[in-house]
PDB file of N, CA and C in Angstrom:
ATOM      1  N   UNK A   1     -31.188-124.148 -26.334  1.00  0.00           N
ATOM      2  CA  UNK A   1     -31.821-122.996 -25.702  1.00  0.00           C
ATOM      3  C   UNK A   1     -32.439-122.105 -26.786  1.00  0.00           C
ATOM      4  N   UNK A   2     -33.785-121.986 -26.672  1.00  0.00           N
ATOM      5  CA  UNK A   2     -34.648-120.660 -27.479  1.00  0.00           C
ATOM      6  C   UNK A   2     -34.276-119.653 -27.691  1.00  0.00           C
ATOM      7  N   UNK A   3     -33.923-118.884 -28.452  1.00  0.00           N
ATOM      8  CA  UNK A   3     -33.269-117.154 -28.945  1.00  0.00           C
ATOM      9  C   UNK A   3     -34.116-116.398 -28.908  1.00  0.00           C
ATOM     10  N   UNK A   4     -33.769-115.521 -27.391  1.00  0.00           N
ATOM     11  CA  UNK A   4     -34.747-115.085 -27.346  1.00  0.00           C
ATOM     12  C   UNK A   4     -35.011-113.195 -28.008  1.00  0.00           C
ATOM     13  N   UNK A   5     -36.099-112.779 -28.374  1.00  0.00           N
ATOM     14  CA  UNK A   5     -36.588-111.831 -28.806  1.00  0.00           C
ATOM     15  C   UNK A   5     -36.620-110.785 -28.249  1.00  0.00           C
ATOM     16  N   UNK A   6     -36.294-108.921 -28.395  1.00  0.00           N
ATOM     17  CA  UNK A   6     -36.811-108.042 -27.328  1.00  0.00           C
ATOM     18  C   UNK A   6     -36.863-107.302 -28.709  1.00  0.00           C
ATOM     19  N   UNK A   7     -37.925-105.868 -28.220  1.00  0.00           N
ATOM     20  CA  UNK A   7     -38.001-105.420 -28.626  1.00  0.00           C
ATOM     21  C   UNK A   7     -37.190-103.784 -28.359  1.00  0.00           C
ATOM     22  N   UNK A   8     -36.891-103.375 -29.224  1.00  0.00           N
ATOM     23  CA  UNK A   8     -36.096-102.035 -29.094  1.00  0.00           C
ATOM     24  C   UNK A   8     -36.674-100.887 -29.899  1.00  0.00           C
ATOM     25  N   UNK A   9     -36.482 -99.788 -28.798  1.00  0.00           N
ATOM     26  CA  UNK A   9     -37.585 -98.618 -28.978  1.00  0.00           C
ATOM     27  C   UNK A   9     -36.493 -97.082 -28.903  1.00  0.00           C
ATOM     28  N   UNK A  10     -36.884 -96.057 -29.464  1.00  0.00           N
ATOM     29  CA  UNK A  10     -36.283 -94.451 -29.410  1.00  0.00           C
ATOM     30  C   UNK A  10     -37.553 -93.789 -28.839  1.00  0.00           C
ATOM     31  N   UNK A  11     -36.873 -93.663 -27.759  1.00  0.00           N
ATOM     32  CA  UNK A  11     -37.850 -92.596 -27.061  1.00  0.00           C
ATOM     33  C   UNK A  11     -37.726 -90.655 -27.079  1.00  0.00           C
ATOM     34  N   UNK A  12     -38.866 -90.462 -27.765  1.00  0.00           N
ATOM     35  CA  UNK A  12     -38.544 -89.228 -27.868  1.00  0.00           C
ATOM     36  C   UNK A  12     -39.053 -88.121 -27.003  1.00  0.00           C
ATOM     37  N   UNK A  13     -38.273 -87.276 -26.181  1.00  0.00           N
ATOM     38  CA  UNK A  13     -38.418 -86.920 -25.021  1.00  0.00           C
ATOM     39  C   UNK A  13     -37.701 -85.833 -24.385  1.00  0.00           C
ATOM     40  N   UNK A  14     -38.497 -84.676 -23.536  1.00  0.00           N
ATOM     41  CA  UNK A  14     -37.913 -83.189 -23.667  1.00  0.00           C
ATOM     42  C   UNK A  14     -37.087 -83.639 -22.533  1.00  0.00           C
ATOM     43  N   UNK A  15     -35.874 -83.471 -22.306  1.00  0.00           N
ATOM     44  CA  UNK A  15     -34.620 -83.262 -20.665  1.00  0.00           C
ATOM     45  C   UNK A  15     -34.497 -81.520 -20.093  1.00  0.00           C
ATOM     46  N   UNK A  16     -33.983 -82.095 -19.244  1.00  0.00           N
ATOM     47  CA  UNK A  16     -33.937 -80.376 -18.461  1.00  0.00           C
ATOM     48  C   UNK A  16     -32.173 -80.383 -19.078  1.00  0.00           C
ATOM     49  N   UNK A  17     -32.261 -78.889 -18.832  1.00  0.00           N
ATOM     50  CA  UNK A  17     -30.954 -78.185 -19.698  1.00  0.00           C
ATOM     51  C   UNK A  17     -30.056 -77.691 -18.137  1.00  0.00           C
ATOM     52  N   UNK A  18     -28.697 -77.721 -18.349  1.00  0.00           N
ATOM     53  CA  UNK A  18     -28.264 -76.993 -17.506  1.00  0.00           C
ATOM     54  C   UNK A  18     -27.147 -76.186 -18.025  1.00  0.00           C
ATOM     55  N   UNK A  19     -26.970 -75.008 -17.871  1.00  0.00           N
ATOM     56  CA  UNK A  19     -25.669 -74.153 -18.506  1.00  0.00           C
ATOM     57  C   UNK A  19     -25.395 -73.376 -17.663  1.00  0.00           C
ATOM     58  N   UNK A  20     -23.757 -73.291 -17.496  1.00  0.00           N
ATOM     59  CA  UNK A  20     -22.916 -72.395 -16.558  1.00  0.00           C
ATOM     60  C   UNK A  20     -23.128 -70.915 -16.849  1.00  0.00           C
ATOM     61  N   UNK A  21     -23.322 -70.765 -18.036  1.00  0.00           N
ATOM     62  CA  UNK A  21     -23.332 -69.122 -18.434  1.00  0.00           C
ATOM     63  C   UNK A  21     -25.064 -69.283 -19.177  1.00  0.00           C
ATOM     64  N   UNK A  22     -26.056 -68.974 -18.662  1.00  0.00           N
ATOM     65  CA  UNK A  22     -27.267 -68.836 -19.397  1.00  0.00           C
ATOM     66  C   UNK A  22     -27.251 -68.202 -19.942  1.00  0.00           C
ATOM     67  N   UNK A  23     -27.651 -68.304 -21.156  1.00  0.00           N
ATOM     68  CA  UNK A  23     -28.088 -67.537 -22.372  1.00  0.00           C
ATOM     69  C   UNK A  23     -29.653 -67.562 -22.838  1.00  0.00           C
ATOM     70  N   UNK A  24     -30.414 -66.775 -23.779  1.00  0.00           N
ATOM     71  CA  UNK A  24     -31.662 -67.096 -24.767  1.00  0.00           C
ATOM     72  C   UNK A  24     -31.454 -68.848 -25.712  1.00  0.00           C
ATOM     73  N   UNK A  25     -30.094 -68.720 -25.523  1.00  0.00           N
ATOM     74  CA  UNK A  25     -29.868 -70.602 -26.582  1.00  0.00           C
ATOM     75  C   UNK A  25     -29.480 -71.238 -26.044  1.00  0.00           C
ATOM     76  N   UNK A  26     -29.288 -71.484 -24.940  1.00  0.00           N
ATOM     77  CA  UNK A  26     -29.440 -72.875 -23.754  1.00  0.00           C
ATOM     78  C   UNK A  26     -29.737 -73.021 -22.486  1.00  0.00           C
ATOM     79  N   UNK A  27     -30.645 -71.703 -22.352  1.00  0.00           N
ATOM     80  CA  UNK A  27     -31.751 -71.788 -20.929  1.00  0.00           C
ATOM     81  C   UNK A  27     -33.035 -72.557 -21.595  1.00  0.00           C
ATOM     82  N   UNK A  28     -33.469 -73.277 -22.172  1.00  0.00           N
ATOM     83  CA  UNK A  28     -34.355 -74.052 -22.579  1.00  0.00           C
ATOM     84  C   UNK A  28     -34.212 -75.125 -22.634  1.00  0.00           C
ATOM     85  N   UNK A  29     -34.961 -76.002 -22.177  1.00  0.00           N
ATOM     86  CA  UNK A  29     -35.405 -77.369 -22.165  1.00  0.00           C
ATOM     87  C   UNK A  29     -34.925 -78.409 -24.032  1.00  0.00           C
ATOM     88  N   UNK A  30     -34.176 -79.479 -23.585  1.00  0.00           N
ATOM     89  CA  UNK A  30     -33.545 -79.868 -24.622  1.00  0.00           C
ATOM     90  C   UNK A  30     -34.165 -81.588 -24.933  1.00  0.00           C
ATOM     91  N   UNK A  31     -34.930 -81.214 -26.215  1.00  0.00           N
ATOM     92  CA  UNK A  31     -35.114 -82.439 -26.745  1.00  0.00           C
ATOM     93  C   UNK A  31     -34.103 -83.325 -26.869  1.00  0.00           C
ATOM     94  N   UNK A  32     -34.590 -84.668 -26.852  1.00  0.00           N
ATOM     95  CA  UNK A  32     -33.737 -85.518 -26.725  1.00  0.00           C
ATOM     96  C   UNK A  32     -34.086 -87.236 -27.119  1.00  0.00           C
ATOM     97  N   UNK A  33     -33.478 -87.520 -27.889  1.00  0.00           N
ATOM     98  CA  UNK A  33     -33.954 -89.629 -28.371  1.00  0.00           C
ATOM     99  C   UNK A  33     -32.890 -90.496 -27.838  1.00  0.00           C
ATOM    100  N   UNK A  34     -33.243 -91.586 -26.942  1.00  0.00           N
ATOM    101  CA  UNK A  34     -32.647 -92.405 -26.672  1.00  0.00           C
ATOM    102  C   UNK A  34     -33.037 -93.592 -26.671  1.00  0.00           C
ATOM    103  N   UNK A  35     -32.438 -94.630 -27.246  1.00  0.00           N
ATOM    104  CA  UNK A  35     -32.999 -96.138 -27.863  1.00  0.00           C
ATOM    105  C   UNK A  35     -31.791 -97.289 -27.129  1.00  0.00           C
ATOM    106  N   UNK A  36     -33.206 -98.279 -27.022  1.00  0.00           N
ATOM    107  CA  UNK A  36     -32.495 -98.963 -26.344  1.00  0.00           C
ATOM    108  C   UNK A  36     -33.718-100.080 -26.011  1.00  0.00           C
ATOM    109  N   UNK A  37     -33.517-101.131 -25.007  1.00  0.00           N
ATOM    110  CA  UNK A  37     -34.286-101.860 -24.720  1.00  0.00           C
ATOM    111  C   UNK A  37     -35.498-100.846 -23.248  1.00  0.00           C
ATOM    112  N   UNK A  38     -36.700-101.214 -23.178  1.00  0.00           N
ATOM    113  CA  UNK A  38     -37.693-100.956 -22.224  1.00  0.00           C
ATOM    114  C   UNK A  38     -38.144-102.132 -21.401  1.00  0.00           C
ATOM    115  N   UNK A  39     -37.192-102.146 -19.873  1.00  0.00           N
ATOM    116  CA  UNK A  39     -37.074-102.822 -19.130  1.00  0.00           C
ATOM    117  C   UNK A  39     -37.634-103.004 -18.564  1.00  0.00           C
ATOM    118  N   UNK A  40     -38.649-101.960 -17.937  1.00  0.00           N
ATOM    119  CA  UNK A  40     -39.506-101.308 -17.242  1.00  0.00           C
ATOM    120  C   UNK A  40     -40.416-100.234 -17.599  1.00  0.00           C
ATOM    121  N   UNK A  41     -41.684-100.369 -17.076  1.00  0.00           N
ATOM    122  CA  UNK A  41     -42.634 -99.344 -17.146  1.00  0.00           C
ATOM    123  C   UNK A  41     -43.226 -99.296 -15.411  1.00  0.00           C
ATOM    124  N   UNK A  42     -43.634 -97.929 -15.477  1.00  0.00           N
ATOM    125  CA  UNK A  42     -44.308 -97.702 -14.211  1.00  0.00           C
ATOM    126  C   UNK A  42     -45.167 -96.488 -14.521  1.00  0.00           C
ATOM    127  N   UNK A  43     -46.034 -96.046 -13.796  1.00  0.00           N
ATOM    128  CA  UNK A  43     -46.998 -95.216 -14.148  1.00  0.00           C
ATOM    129  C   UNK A  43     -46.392 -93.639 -13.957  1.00  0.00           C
ATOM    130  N   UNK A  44     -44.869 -93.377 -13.024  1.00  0.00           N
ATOM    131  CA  UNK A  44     -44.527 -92.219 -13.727  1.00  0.00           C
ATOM    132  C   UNK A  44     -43.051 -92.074 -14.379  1.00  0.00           C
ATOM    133  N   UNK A  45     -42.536 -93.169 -14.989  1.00  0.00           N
ATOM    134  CA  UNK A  45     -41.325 -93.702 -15.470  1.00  0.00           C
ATOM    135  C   UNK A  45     -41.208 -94.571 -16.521  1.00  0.00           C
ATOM    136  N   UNK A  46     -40.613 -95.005 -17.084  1.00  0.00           N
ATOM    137  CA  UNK A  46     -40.010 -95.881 -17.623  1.00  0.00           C
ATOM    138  C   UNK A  46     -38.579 -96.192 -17.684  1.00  0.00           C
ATOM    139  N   UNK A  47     -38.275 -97.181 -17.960  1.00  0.00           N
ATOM    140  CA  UNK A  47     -36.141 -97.977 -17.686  1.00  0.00           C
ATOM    141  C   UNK A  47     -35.956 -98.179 -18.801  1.00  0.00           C
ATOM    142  N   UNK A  48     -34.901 -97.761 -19.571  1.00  0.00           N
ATOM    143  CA  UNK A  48     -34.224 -98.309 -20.668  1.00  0.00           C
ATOM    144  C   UNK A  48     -33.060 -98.636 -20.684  1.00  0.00           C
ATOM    145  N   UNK A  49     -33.007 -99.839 -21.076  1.00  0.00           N
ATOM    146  CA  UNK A  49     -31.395-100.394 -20.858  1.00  0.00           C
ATOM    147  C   UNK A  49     -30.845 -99.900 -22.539  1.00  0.00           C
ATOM    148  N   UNK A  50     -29.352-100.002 -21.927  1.00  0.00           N
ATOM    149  CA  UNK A  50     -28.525 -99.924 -23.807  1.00  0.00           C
ATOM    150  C   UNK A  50     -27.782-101.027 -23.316  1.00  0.00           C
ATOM    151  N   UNK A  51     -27.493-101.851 -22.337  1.00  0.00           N
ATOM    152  CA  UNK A  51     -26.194-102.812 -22.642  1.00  0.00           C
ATOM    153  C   UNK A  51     -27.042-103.928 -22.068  1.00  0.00           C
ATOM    154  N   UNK A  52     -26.911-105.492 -22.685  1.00  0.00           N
ATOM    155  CA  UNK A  52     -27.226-106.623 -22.090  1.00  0.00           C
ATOM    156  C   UNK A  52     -26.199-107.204 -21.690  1.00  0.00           C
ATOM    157  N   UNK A  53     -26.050-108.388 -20.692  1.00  0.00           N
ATOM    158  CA  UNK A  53     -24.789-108.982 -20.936  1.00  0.00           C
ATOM    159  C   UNK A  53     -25.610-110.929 -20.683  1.00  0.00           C
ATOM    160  N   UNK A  54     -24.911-111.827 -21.598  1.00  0.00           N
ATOM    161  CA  UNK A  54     -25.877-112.959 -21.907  1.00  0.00           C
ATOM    162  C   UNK A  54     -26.378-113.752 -20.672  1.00  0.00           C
ATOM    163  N   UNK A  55     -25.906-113.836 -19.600  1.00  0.00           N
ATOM    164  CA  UNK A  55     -26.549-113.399 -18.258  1.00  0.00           C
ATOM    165  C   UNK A  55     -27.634-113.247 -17.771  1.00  0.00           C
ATOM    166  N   UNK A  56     -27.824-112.152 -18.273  1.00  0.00           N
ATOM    167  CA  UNK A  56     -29.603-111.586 -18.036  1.00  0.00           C
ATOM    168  C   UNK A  56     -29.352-110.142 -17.424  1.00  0.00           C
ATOM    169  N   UNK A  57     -27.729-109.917 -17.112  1.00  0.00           N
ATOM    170  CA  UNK A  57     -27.597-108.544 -16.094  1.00  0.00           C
ATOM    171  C   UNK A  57     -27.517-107.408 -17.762  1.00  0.00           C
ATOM    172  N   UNK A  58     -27.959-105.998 -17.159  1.00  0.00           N
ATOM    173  CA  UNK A  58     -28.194-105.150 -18.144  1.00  0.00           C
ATOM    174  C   UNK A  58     -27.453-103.929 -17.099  1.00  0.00           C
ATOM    175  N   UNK A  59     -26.630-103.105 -18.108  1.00  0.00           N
ATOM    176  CA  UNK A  59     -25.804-102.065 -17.433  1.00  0.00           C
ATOM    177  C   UNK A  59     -26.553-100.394 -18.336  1.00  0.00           C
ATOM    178  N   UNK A  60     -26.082 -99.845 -18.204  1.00  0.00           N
ATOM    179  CA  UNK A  60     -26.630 -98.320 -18.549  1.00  0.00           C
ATOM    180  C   UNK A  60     -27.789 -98.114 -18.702  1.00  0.00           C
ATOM    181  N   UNK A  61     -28.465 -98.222 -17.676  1.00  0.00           N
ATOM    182  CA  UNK A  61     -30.260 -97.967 -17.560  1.00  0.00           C
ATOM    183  C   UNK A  61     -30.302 -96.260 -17.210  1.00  0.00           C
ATOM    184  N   UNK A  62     -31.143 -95.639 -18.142  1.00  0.00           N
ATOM    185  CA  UNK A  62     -31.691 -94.582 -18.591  1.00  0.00           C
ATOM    186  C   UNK A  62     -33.396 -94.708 -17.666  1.00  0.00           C
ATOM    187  N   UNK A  63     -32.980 -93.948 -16.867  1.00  0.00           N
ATOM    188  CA  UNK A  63     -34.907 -93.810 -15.782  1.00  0.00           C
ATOM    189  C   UNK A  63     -35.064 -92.413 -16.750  1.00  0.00           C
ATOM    190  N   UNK A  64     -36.692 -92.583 -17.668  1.00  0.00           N
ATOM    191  CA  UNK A  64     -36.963 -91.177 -18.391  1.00  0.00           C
ATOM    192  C   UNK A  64     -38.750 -90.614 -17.767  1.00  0.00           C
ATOM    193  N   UNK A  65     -38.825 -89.733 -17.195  1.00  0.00           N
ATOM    194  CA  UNK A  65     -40.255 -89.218 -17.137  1.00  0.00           C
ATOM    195  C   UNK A  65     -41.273 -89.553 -17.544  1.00  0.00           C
ATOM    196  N   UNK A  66     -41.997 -89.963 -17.696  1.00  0.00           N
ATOM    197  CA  UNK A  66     -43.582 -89.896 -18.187  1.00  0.00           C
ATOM    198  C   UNK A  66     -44.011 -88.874 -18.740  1.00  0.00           C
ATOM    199  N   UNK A  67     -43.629 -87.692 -18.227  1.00  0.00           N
ATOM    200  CA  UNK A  67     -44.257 -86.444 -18.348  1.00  0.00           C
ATOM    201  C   UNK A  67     -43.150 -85.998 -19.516  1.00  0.00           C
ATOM    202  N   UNK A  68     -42.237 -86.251 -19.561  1.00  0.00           N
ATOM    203  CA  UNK A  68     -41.442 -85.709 -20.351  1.00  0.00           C
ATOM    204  C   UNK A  68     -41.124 -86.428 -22.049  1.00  0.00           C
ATOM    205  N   UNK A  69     -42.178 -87.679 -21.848  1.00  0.00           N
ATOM    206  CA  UNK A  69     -41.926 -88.273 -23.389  1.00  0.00           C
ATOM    207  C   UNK A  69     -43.113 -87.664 -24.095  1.00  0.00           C
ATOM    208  N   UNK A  70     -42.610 -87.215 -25.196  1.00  0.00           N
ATOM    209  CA  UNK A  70     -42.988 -86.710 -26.788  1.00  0.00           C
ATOM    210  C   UNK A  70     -43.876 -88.131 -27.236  1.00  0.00           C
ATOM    211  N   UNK A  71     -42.994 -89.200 -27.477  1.00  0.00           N
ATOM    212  CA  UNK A  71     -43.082 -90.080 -28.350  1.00  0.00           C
ATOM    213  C   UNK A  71     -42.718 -91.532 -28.543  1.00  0.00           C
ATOM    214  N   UNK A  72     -42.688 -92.558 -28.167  1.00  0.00           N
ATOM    215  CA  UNK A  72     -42.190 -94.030 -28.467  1.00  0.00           C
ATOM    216  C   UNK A  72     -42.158 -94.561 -29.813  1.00  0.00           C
ATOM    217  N   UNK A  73     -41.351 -94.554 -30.218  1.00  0.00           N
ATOM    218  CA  UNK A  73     -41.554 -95.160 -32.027  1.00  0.00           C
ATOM    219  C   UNK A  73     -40.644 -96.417 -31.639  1.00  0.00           C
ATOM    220  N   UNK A  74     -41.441 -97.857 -31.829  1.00  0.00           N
ATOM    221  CA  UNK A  74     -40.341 -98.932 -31.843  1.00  0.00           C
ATOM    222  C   UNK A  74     -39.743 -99.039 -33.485  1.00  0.00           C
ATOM    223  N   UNK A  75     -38.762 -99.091 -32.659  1.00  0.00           N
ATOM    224  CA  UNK A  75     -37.161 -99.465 -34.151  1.00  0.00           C
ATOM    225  C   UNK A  75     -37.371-100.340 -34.465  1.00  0.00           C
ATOM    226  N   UNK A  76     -37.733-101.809 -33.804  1.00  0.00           N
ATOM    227  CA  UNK A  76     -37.328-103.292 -34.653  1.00  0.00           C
ATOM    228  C   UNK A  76     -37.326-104.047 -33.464  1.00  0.00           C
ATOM    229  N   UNK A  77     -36.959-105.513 -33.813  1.00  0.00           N
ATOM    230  CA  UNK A  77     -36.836-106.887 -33.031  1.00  0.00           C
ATOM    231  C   UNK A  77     -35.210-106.749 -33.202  1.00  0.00           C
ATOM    232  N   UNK A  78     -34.859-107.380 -31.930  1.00  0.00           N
ATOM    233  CA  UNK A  78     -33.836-107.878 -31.955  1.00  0.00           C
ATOM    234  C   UNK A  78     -33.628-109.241 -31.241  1.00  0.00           C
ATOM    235  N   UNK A  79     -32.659-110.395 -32.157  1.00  0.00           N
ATOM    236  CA  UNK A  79     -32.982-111.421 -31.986  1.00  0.00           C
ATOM    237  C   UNK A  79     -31.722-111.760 -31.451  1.00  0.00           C
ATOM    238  N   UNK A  80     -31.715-112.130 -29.838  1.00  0.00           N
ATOM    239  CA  UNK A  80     -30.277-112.138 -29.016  1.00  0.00           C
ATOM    240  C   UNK A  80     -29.429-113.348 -29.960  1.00  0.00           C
ATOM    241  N   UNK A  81     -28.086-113.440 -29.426  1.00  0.00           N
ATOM    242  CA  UNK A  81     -27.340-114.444 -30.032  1.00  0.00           C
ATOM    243  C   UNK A  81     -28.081-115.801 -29.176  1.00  0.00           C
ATOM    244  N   UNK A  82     -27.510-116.799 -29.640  1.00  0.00           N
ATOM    245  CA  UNK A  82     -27.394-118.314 -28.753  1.00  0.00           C
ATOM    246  C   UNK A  82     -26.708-117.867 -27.337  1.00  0.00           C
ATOM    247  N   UNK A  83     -27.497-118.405 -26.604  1.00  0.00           N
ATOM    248  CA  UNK A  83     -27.008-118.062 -25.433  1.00  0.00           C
ATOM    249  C   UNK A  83     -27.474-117.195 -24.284  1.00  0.00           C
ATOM    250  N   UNK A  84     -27.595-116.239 -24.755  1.00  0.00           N
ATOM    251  CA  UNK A  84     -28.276-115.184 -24.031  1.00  0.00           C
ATOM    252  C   UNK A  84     -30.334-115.479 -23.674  1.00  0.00           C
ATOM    253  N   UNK A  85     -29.808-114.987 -21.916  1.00  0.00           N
ATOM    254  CA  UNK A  85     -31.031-114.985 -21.118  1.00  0.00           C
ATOM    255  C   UNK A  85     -31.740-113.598 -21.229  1.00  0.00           C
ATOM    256  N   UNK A  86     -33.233-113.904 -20.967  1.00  0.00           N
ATOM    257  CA  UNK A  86     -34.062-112.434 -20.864  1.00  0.00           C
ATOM    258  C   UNK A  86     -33.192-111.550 -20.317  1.00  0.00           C
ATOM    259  N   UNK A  87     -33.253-110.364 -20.287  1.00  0.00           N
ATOM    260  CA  UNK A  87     -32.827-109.626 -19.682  1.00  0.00           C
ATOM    261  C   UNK A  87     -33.941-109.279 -18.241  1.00  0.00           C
ATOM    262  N   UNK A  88     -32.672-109.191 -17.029  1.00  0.00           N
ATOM    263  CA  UNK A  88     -33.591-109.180 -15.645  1.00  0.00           C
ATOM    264  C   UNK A  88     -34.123-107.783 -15.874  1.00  0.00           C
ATOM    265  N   UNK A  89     -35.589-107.606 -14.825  1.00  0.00           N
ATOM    266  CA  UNK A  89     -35.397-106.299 -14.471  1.00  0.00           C
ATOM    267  C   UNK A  89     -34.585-105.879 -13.321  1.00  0.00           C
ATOM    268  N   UNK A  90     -34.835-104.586 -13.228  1.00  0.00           N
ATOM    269  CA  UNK A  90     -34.082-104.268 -12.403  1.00  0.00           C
ATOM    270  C   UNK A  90     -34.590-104.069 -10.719  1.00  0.00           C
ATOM    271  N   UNK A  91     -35.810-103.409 -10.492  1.00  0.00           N
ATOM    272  CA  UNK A  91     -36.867-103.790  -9.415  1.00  0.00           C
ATOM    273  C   UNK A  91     -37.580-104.527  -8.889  1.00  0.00           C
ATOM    274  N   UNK A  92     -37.134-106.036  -8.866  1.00  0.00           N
ATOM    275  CA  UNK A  92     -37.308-107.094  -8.505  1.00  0.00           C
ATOM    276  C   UNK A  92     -36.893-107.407  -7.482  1.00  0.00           C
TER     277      UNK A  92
END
């Protein structure tokens, strides 16, 4: 079986803030990077997985805004072990 390739990306990207006691230093909107595989794209979303399993099933998918990414910088290749299937999407 072929080893297969994905690519892995840090998305850099503003989140909404929430605080019990508002203040001037955490009533504001909180930058934020999260890396991982990009499972999915859609025209106002994107899916990022952090867990594969050799399968093809992927657990902790991150749905991030469109509107809310800064930035995509890909990190690198990662080259699965022996064994491991594409990873599915998830809206299929």
């Amino acid at each position: 079986m072929k080893q297969i390739k994905i690519p892995i990306h840090a998305i850099h990207w503003i989140d909404a803030a929430s605080a019990r006691e508002p203040s001037p230093t955490n009533a504001t909107l909180s930058p934020a990077i999260d890396i991982g595989y990009i499972i999915e794209r859609h025209k106002d979303r994107i899916i990022l997985i952090r867990q594969i399993f050799d399968y093809g099933d992927s657990r902790h998918a991150m749905t991030i805004p469109n509107k809310g990414i800064v930035k995509i910088i890909k990190v690198g290749m990662l080259t699965m072990p022996k064994g491991f299937k594409t990873p599915r999407k998830i809206n299929e």
